[in-house]
PDB file of N, CA and C in Angstrom:
ATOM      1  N   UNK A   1       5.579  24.032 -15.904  1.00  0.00           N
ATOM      2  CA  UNK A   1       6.044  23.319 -14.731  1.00  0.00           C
ATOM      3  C   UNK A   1       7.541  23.085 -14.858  1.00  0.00           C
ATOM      4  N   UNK A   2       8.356  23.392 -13.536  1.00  0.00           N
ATOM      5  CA  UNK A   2       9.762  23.072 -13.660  1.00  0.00           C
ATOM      6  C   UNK A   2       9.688  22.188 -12.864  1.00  0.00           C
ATOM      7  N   UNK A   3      11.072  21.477 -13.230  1.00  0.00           N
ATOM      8  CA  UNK A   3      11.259  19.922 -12.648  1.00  0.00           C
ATOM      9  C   UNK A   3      12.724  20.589 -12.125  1.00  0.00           C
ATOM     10  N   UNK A   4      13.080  19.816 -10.570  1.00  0.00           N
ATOM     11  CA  UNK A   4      14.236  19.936 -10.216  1.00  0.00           C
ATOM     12  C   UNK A   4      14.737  18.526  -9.460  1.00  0.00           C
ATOM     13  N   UNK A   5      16.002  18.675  -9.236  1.00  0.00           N
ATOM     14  CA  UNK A   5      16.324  16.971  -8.208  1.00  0.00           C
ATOM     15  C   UNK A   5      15.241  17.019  -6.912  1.00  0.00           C
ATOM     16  N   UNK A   6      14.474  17.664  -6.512  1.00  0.00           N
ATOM     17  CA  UNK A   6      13.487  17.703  -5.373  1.00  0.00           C
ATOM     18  C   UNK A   6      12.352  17.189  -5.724  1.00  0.00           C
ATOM     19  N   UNK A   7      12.029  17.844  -6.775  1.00  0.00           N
ATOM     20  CA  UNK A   7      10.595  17.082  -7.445  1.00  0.00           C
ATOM     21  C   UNK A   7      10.470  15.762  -7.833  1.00  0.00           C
ATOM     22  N   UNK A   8      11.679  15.261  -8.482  1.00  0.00           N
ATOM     23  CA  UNK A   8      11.725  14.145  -8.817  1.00  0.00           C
ATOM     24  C   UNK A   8      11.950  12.730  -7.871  1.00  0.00           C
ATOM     25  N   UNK A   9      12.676  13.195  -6.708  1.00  0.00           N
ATOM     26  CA  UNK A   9      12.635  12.283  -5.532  1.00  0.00           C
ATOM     27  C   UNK A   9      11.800  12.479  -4.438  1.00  0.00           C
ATOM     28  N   UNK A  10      10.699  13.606  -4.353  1.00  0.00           N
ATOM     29  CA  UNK A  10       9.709  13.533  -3.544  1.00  0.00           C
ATOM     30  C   UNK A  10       8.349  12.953  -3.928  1.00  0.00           C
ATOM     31  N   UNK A  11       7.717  12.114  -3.391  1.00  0.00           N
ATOM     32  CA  UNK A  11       5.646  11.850  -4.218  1.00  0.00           C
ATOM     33  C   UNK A  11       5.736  12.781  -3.817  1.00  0.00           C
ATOM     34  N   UNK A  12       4.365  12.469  -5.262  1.00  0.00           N
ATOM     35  CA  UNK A  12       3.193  14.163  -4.987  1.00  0.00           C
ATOM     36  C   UNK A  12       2.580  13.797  -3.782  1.00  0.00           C
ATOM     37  N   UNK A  13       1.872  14.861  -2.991  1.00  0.00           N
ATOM     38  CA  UNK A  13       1.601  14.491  -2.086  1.00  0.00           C
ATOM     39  C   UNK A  13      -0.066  13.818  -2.034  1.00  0.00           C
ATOM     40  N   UNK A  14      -0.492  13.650  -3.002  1.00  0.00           N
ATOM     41  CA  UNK A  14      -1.999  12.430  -3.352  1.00  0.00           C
ATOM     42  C   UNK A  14      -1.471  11.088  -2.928  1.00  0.00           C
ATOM     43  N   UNK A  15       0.119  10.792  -3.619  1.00  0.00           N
ATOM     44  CA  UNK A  15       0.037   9.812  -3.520  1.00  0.00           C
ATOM     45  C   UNK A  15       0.742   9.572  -1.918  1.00  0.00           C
ATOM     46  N   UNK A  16       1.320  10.355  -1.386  1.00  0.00           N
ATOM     47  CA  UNK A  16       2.087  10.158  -0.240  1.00  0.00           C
ATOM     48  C   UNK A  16       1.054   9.958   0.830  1.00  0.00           C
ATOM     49  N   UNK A  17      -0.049  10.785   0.602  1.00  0.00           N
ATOM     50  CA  UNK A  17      -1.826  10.544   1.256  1.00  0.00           C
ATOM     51  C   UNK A  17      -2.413   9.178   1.181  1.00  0.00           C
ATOM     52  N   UNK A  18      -2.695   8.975   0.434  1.00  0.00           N
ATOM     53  CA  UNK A  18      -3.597   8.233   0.121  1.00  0.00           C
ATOM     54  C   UNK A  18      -2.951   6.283  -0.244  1.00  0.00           C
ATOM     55  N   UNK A  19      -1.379   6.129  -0.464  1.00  0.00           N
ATOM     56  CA  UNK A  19      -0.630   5.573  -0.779  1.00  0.00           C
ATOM     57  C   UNK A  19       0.618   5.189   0.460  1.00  0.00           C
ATOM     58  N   UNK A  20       1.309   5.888   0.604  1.00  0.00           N
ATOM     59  CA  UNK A  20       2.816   5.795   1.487  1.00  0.00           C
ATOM     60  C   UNK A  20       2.417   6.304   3.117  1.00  0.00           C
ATOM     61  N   UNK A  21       1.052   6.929   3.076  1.00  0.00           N
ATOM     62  CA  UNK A  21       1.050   7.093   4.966  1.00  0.00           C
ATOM     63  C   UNK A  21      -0.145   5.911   5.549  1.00  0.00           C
ATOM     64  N   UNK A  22      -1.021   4.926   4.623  1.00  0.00           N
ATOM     65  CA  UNK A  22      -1.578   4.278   5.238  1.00  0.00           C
ATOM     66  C   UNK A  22      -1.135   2.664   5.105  1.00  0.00           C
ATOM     67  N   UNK A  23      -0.215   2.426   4.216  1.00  0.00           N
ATOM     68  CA  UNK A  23       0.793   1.149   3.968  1.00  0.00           C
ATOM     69  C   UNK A  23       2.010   1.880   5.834  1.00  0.00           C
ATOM     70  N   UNK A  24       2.778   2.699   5.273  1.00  0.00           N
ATOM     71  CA  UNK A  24       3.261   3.059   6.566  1.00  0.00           C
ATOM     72  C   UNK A  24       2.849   2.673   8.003  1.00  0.00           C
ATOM     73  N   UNK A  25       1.781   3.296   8.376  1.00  0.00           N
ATOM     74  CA  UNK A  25       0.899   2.772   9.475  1.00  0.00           C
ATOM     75  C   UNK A  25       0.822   1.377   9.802  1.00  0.00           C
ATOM     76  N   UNK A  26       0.096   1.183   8.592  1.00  0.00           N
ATOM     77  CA  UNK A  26      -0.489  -0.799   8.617  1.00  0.00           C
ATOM     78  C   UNK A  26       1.103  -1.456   8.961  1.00  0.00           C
ATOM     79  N   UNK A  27       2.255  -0.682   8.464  1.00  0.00           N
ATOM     80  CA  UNK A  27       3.465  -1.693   8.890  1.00  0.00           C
ATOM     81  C   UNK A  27       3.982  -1.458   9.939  1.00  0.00           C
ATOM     82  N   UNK A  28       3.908  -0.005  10.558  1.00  0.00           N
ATOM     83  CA  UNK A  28       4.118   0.520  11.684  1.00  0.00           C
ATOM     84  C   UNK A  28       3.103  -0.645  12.731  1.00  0.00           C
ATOM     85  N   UNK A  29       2.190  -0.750  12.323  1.00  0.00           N
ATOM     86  CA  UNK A  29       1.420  -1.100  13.771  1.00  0.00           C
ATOM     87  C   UNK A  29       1.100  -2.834  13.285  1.00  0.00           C
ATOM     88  N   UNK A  30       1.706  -3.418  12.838  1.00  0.00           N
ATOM     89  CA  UNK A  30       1.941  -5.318  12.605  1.00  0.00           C
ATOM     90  C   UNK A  30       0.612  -5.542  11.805  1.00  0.00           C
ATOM     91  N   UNK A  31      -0.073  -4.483  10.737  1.00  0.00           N
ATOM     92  CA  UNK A  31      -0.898  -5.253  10.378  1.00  0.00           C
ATOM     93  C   UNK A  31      -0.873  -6.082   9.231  1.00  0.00           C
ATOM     94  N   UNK A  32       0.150  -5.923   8.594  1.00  0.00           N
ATOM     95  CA  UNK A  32       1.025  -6.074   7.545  1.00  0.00           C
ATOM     96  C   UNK A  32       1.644  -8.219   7.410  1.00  0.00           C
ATOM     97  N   UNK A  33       2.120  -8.234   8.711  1.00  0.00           N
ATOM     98  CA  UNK A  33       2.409  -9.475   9.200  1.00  0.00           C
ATOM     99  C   UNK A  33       3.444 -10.216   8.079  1.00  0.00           C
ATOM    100  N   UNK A  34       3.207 -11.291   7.835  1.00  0.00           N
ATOM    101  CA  UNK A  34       3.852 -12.154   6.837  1.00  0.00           C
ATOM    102  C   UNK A  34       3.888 -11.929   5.492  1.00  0.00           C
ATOM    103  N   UNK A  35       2.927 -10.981   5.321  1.00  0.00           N
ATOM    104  CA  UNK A  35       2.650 -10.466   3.324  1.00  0.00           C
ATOM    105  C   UNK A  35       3.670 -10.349   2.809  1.00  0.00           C
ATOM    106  N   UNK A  36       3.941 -11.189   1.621  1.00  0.00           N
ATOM    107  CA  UNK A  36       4.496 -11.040   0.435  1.00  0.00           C
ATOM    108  C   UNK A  36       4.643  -9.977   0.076  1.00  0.00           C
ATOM    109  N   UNK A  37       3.328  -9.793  -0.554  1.00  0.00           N
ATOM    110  CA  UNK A  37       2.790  -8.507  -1.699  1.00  0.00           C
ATOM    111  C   UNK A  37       1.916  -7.890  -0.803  1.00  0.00           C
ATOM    112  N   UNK A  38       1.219  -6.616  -1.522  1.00  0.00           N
ATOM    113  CA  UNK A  38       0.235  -5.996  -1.252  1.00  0.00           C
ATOM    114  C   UNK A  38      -0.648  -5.207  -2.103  1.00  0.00           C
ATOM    115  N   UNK A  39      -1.671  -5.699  -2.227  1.00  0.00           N
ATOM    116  CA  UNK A  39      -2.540  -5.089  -3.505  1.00  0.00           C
ATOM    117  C   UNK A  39      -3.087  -3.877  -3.381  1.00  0.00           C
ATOM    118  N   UNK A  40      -3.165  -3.126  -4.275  1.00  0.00           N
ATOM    119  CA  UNK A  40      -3.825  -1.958  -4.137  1.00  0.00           C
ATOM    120  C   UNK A  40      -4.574  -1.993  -5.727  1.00  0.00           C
ATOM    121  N   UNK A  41      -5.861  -1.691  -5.319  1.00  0.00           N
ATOM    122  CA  UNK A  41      -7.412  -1.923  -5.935  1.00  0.00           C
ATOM    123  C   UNK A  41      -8.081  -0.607  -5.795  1.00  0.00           C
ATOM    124  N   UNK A  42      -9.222  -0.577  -6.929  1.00  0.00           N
ATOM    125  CA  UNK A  42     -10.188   0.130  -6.751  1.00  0.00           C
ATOM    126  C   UNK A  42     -11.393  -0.186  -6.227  1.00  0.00           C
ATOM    127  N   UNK A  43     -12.311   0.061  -5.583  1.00  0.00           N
ATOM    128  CA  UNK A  43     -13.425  -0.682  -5.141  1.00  0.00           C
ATOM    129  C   UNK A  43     -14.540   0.784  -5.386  1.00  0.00           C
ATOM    130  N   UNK A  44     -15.264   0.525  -6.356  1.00  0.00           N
ATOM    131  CA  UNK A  44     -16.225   1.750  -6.729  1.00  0.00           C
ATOM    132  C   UNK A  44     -15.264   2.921  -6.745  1.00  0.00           C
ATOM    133  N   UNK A  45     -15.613   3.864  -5.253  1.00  0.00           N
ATOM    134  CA  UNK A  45     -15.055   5.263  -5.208  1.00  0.00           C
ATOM    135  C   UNK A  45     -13.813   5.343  -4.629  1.00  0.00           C
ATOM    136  N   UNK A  46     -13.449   3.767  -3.560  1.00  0.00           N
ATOM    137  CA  UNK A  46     -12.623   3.782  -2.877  1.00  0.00           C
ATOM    138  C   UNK A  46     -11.285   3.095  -3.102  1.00  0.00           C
ATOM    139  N   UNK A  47      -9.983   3.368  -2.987  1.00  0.00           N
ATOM    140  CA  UNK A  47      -8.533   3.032  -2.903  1.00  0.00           C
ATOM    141  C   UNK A  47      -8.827   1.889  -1.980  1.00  0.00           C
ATOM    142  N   UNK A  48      -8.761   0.599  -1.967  1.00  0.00           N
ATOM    143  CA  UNK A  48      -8.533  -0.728  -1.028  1.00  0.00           C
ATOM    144  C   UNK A  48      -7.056  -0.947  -0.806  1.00  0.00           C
ATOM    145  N   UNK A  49      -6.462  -1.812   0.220  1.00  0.00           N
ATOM    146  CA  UNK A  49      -5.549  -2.425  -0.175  1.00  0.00           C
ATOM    147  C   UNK A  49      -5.630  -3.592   0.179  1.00  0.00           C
ATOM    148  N   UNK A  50      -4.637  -4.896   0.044  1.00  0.00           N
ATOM    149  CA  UNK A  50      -5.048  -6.313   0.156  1.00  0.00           C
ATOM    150  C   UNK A  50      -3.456  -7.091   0.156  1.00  0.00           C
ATOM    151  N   UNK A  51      -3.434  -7.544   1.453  1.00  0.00           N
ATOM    152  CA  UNK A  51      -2.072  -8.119   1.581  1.00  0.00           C
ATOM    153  C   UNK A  51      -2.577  -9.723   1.093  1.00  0.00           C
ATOM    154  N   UNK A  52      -1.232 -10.241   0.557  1.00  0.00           N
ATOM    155  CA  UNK A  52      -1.399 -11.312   0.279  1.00  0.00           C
ATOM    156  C   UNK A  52       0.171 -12.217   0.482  1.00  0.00           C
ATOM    157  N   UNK A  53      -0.157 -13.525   1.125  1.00  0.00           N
ATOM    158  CA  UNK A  53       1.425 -14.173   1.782  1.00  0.00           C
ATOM    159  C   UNK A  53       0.713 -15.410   0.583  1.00  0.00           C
ATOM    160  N   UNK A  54       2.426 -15.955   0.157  1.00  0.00           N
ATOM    161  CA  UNK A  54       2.265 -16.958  -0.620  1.00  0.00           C
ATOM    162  C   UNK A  54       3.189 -17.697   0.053  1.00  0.00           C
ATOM    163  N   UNK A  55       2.177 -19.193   0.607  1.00  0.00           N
ATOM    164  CA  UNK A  55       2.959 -20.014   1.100  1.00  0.00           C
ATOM    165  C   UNK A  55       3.955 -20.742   0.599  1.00  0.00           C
ATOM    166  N   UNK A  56       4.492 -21.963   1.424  1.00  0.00           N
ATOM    167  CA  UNK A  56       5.532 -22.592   0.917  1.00  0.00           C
ATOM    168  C   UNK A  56       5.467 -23.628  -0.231  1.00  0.00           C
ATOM    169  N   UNK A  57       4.242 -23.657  -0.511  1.00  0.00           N
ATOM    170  CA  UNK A  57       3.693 -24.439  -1.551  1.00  0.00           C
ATOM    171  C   UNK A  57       2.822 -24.269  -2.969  1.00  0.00           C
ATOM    172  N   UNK A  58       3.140 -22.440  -2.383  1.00  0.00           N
ATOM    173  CA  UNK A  58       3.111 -21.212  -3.620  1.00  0.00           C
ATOM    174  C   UNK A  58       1.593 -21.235  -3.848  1.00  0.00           C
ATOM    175  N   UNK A  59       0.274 -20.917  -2.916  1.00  0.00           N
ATOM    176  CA  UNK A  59      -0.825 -21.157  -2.649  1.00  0.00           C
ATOM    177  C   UNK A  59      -0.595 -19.114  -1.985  1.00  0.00           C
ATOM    178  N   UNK A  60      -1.796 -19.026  -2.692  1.00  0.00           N
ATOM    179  CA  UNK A  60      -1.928 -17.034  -2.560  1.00  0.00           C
ATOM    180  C   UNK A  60      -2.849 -17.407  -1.300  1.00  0.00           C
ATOM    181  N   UNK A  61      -2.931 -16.794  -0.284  1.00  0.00           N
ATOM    182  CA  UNK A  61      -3.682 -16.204   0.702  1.00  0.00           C
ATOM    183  C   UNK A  61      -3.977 -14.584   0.885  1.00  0.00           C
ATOM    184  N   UNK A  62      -5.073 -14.514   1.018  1.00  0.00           N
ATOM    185  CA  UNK A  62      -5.650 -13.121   0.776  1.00  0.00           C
ATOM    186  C   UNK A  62      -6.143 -12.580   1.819  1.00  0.00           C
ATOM    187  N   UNK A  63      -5.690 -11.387   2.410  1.00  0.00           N
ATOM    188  CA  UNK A  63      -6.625 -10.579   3.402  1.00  0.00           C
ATOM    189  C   UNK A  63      -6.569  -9.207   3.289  1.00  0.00           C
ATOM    190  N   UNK A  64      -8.141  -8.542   3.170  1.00  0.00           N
ATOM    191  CA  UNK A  64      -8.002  -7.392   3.107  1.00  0.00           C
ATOM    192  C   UNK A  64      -7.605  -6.641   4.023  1.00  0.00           C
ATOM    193  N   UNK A  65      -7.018  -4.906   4.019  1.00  0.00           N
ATOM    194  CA  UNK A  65      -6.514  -4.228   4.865  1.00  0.00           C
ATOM    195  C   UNK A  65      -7.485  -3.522   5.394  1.00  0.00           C
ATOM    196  N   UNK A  66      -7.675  -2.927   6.438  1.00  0.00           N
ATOM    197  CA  UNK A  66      -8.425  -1.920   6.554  1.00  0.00           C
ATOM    198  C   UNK A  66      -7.497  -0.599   6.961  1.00  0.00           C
ATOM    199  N   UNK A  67      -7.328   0.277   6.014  1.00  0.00           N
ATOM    200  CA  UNK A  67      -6.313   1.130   5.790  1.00  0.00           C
ATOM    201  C   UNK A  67      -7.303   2.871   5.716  1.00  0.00           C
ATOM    202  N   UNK A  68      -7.075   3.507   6.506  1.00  0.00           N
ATOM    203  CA  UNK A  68      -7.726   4.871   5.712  1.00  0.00           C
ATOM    204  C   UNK A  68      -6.352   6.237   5.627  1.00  0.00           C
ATOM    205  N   UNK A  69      -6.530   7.072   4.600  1.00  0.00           N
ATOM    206  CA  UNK A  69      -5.413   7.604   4.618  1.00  0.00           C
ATOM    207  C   UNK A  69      -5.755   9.040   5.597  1.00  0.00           C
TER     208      UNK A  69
END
């Protein structure tokens, strides 16, 4: 395998799938909202993700995404 400046600043495309086009979306279309963070989990077979806003009193709130890539 050769490595060039292209390879190294592009994802593979698993992760650009499954990772960077359904976070994309969810922010594209407000589902994203106030989140802090955003978790990404395994759940059995499946990739989850899970936004989470930490209030002003530093208290985690949790909601899952419903994301498919």
């Amino acid at each position: 395998m050769t490595l060039n400046a292209g390879s190294l600043t592009r994802p593979a495309p698993i992760v650009q799938k499954y990772v960077e086009d359904p976070l994309s979306e969810a922010l594209i279309q407000g589902h994203l909202g106030e989140a802090s963070l955003v978790e990404m989990f395994v759940d059995g077979v499946e990739l989850n993700f899970r936004s989470i806003t930490i209030d002003e009193t530093g208290l985690e709130q949790t909601s899952d995404l419903m994301l498919t890539p």
